[in-house]
Protein backbone atom coordinates (compact mmCIF):
# COMPACT_ATOMS: atom_id res chain seq x y z
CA UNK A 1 -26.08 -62.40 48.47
CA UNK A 2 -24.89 -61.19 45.10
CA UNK A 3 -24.21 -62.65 42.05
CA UNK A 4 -20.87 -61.69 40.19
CA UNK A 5 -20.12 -61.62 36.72
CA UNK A 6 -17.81 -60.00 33.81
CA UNK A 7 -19.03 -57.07 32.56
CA UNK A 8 -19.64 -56.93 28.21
CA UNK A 9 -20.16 -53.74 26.02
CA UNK A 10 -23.52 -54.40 26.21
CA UNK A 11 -23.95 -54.20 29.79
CA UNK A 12 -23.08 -50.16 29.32
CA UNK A 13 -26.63 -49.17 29.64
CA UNK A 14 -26.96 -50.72 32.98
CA UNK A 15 -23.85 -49.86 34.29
CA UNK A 16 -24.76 -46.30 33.72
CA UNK A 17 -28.28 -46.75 35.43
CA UNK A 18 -26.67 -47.88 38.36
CA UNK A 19 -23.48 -45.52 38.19
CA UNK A 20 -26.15 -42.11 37.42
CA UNK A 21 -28.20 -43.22 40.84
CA UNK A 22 -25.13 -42.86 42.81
CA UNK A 23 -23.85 -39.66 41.33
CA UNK A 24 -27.37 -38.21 42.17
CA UNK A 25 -27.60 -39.57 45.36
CA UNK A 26 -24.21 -38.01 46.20
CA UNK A 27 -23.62 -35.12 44.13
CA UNK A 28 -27.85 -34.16 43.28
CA UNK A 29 -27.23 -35.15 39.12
CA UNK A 30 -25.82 -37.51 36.91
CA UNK A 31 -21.76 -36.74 36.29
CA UNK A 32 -21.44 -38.58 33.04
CA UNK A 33 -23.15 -39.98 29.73
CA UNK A 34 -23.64 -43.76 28.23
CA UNK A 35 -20.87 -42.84 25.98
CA UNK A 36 -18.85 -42.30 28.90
CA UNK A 37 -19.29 -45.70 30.13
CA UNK A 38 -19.44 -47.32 26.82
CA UNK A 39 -15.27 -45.44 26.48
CA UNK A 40 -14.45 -47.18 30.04
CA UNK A 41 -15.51 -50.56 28.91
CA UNK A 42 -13.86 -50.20 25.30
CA UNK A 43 -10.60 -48.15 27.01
CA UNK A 44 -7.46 -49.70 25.63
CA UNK A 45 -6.19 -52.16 27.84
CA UNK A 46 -8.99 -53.22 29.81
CA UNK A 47 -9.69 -56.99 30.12
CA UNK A 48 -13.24 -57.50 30.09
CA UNK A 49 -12.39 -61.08 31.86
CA UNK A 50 -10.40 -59.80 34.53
CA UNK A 51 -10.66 -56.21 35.24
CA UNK A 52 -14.40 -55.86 35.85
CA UNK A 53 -16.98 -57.07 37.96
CA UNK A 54 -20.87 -56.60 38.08
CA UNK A 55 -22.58 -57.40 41.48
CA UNK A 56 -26.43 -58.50 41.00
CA UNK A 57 -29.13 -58.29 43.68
CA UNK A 58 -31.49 -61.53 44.06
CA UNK A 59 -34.15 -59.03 41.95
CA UNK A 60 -31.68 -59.42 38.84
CA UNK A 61 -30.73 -55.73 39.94
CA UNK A 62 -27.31 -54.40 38.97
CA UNK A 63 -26.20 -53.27 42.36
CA UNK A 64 -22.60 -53.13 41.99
CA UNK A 65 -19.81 -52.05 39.45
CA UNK A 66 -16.37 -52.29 40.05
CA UNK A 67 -12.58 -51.90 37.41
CA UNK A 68 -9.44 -51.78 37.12
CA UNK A 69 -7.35 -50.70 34.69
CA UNK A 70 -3.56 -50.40 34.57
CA UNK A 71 -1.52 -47.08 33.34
CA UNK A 72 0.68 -48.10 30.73
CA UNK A 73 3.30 -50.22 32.13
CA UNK A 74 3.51 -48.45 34.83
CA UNK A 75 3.42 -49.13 38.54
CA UNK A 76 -0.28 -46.88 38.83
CA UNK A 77 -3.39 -48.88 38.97
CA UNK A 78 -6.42 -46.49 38.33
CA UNK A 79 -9.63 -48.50 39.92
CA UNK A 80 -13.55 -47.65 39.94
CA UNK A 81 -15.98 -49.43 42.79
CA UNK A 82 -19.85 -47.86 42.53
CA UNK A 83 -22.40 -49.31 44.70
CA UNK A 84 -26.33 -48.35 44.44
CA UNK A 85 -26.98 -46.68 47.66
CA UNK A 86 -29.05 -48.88 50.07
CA UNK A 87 -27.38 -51.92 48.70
CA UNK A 88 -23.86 -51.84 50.45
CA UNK A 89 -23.78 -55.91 50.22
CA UNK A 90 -21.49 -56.27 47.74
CA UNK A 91 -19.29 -53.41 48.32
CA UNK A 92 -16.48 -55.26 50.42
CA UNK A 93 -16.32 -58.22 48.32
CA UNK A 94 -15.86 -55.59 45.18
CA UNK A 95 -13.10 -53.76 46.98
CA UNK A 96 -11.04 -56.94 47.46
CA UNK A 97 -11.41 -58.01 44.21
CA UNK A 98 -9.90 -54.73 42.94
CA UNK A 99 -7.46 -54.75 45.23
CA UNK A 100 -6.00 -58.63 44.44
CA UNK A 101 -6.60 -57.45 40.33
CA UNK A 102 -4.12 -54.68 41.17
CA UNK A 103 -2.04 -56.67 42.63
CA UNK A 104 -2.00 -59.15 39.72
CA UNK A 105 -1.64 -56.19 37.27
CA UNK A 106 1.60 -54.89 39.03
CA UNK A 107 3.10 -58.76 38.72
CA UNK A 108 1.93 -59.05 35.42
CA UNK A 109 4.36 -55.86 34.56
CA UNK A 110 7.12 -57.08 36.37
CA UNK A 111 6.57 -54.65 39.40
CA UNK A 112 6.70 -55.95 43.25
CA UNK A 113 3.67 -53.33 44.44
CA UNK A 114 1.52 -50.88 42.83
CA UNK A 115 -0.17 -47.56 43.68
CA UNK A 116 -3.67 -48.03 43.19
CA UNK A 117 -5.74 -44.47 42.75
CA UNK A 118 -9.79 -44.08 43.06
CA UNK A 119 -11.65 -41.05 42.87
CA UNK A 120 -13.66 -39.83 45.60
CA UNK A 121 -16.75 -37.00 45.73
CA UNK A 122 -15.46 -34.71 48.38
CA UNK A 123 -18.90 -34.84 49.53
CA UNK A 124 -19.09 -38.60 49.62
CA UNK A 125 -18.61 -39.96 53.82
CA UNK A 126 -19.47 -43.54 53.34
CA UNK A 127 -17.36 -43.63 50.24
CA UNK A 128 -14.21 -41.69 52.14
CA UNK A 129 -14.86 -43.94 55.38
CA UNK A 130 -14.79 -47.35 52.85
CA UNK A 131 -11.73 -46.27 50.93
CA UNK A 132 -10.32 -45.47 54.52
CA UNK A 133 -11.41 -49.19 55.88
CA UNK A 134 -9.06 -50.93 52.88
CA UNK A 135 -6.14 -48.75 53.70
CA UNK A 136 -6.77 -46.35 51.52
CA UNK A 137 -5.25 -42.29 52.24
CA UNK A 138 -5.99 -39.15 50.23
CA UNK A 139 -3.52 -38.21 47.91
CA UNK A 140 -4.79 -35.05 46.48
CA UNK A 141 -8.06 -33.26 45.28
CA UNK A 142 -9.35 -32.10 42.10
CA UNK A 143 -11.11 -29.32 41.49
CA UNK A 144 -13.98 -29.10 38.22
CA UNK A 145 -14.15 -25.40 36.98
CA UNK A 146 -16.31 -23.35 35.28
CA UNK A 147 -16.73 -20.47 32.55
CA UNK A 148 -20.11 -19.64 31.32
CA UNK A 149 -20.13 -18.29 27.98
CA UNK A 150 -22.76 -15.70 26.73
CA UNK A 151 -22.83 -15.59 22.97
CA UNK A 152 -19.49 -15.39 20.81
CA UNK A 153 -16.08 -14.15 21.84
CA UNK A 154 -13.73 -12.72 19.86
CA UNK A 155 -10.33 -15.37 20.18
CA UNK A 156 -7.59 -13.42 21.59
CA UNK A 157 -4.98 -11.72 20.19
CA UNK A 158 -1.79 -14.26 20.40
CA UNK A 159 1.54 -12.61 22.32
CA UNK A 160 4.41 -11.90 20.08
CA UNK A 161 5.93 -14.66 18.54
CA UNK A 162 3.37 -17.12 19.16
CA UNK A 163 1.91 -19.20 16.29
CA UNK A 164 -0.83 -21.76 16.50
CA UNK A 165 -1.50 -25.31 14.78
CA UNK A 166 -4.71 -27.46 14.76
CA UNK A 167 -3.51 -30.81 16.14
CA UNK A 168 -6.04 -32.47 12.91
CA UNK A 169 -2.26 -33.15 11.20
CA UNK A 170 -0.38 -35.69 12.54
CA UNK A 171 2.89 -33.94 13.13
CA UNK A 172 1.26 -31.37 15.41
CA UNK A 173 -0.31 -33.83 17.20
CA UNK A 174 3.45 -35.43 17.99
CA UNK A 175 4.61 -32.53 18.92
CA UNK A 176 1.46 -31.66 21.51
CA UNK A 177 2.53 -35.28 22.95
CA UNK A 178 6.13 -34.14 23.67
CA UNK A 179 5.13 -31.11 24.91
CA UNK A 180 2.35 -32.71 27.13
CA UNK A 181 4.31 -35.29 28.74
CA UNK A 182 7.32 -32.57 29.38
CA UNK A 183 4.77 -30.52 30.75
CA UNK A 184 3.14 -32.43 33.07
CA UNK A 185 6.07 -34.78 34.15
CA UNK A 186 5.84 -33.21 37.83
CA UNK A 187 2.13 -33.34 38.14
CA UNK A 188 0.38 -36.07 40.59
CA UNK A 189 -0.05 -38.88 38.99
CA UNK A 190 1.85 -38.20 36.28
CA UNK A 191 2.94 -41.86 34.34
CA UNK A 192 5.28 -41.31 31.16
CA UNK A 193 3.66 -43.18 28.21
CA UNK A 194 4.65 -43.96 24.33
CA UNK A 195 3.25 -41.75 22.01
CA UNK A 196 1.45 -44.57 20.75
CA UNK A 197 0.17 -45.43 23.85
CA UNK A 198 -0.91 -41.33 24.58
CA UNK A 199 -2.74 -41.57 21.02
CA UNK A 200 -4.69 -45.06 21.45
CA UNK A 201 -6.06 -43.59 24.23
CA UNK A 202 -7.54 -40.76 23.11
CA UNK A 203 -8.56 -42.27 20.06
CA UNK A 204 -10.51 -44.71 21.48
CA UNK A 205 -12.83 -42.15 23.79
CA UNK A 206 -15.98 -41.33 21.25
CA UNK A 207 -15.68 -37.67 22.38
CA UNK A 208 -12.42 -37.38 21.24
CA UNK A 209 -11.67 -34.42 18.44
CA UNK A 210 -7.93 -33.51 17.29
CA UNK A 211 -9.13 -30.47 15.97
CA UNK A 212 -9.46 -28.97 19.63
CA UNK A 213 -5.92 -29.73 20.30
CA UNK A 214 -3.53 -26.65 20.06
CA UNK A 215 -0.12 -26.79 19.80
CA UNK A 216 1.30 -23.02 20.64
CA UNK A 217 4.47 -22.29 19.09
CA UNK A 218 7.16 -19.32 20.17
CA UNK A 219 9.36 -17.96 17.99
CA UNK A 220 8.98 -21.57 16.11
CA UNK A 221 9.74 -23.66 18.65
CA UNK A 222 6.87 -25.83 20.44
CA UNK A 223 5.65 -24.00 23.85
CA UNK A 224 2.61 -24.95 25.26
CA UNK A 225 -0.39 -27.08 24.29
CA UNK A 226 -4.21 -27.62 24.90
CA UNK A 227 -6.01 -30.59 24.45
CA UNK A 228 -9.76 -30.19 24.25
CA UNK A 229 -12.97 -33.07 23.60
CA UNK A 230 -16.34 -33.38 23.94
CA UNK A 231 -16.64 -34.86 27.44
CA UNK A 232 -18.86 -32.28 28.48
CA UNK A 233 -20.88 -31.59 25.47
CA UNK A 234 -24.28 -33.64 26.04
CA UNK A 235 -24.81 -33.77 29.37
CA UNK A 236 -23.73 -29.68 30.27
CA UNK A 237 -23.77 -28.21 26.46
CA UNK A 238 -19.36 -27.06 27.74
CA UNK A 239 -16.55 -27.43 26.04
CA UNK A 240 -13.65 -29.31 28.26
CA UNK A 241 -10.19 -28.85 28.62
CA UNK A 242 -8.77 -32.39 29.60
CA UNK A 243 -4.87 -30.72 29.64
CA UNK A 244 -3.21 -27.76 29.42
CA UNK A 245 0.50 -27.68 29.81
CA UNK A 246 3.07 -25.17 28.80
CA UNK A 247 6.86 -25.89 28.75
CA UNK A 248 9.28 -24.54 31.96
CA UNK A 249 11.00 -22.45 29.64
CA UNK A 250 8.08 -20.97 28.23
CA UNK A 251 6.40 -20.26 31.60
CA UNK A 252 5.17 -16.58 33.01
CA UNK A 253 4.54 -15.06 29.71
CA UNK A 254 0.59 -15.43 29.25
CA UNK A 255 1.00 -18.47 27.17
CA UNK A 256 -1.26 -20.35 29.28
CA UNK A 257 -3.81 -17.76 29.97
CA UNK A 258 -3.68 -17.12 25.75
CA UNK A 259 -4.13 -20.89 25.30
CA UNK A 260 -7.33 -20.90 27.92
CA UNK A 261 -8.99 -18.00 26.32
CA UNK A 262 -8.54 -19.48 22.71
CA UNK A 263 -10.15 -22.61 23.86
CA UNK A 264 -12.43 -20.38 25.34
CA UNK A 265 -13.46 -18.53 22.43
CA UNK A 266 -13.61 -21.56 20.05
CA UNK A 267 -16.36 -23.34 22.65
CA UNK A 268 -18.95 -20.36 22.06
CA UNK A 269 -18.28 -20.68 18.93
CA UNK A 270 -19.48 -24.23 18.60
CA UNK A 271 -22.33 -23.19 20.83
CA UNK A 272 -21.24 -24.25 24.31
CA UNK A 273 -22.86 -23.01 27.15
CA UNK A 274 -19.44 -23.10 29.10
CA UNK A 275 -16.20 -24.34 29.29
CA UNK A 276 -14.92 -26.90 31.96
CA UNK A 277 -11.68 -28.09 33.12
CA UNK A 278 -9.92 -30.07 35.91
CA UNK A 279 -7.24 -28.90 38.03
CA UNK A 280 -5.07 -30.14 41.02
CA UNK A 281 -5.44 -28.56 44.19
CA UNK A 282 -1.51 -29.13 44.62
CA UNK A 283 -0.81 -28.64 41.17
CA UNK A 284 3.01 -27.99 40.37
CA UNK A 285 2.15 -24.51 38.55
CA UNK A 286 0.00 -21.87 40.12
CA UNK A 287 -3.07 -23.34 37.70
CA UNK A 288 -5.70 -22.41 40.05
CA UNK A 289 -5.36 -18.86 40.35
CA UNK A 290 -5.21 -18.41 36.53
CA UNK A 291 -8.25 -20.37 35.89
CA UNK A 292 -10.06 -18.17 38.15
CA UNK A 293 -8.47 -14.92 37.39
CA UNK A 294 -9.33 -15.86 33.77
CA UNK A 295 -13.08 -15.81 35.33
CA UNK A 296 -13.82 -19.95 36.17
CA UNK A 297 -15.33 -20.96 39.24
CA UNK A 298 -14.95 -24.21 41.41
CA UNK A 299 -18.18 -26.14 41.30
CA UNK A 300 -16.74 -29.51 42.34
CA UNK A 301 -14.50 -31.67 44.16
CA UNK A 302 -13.32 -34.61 43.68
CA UNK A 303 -10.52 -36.50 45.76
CA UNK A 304 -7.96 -38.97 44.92
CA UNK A 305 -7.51 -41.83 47.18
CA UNK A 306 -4.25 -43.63 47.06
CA UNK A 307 -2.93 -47.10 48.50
CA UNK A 308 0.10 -49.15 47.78
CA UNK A 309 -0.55 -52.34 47.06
């Protein structure tokens, strides 16, 4: 049997004990920080007395960690369930309880069903065959690439009539919003937010940095944009790229691939070892093959699981 309770800001440290055990076990190393779990239990919107769950072991070991946590107002639920492996006890009970939170969320914004979303290792059976078990299909798969850097790069020369801004002023940082949500509105998962909304929650992840979002101008008007934090920086010593999206209009000129290698350039020179990135395997734009014609590499996978609820 397992004991249940809410989880508390405090209870980060543990939660990441449990959560690093199962990344090893699965994919041979931890895949995130304590700050990383300390942003998911401060994440805007998140009800520490309803959307999260921590299963204990008779030992007082935390065995289980489950959340929720709604997109906006949206009909997408996106939902977390980690179990310690060896202790698959409470991993049904922590399943249904996500799934019935979901369900409450979607009612609580006025919507008869939701789509609830989990990520997946693609390397992960017993996870694939649970998420199968509560109705669960895959949706699509991410891929995490790679650049290595070797000492400083020289950022590239922009194409004619492109300009660049430093989203640390406020207008620039409105604009990279627009051009974001424009950019990605055909992307999986995509869920149309407020600015407001966009900017709370980025502000509230402790590896955020507006100074690593670029807004790319042509001719003047706003083109493309790349949004950049420091996700990555403990753990692997990389830069990230959490989005890069450049506007139909302005797409098939080497805006993108001008936008990568600046971001590139600027991680050596802050000292990263690398820069990383996540794409969609089914992404709307041929993303893939210019991340690895700009010289990444794939060196994980990581599925999305889907289920409406």
């Amino acid at each position: 049997m397992h004991r249940i309770s809410r989880p508390r800001p405090d209870d980060a440290a543990a939660i990441h004990e449990l959560v690093a055990a199962y990344d090893t076990a699965v994919v041979g190393a931890p895949d995130l920080t304590l700050d990383d779990v300390a942003d998911e239990l401060a994440a805007p919107g998140f009800d520490h007395d309803k959307d999260g769950w921590l299963a204990y072991g008779e030992d007082g070991r935390l065995d289980g960690w489950a959340r929720t946590l709604a997109v906006g107002d949206s009909d997408l639920v996106e939902a977390e369930v980690v179990v310690r492996p060896g202790a698959e006890g409470p991993a049904g009970d922590l399943w249904g309880r996500v799934l019935r939170r979901a369900r409450e969320l979607g009612a609580e914004r006025g919507h008869d069903g939701v789509t609830v979303h989990i990520d997946v290792y693609a390397t992960d059976d017993a996870k694939r065959a649970m998420a199968a078990e509560h109705g669960f299909e895959p949706g699509t798969s991410f891929h995490r690439m790679r650049i290595d850097h070797h000492g400083a790069a020289l950022p590239p020369e922009p194409p004619a009539g492109v300009t660049v801004d430093s989203g640390d002023d406020e207008d620039v940082r409105r604009e990279g919003y627009r051009v974001h949500q424009e950019g990605f509105a055909d992307h999986f998962g995509f869920v149309p937010t407020t600015y407001e909304q966009w900017h709370a929650r980025r502000q509230a992840m402790s590896k955020n940095d507006w100074s690593q979002l670029t807004l790319a101008r042509i001719d003047g008007r706003p083109a493309g944009v790349i949004i950049g934090n420091d996700q990555f920086a403990d753990d692997e010593k990389c830069g990230y790229v959490a989005a890069l999206a450049v506007l139909p209009d302005f797409r098939g000129r080497g805006l993108g691939r001008f936008l990568l290698r600046h971001a590139f350039a600027a991680d050596a020179a802050r000292g990263r070892r690398g820069t990383i990135l996540h794409v969609d395997s089914a992404n709307a734009t041929p993303a893939v093959g210019l991340y690895e014609s700009a010289g990444m590499r794939r060196v994980l996978s990581i599925d999305v699981w889907q289920r409406r609820v």
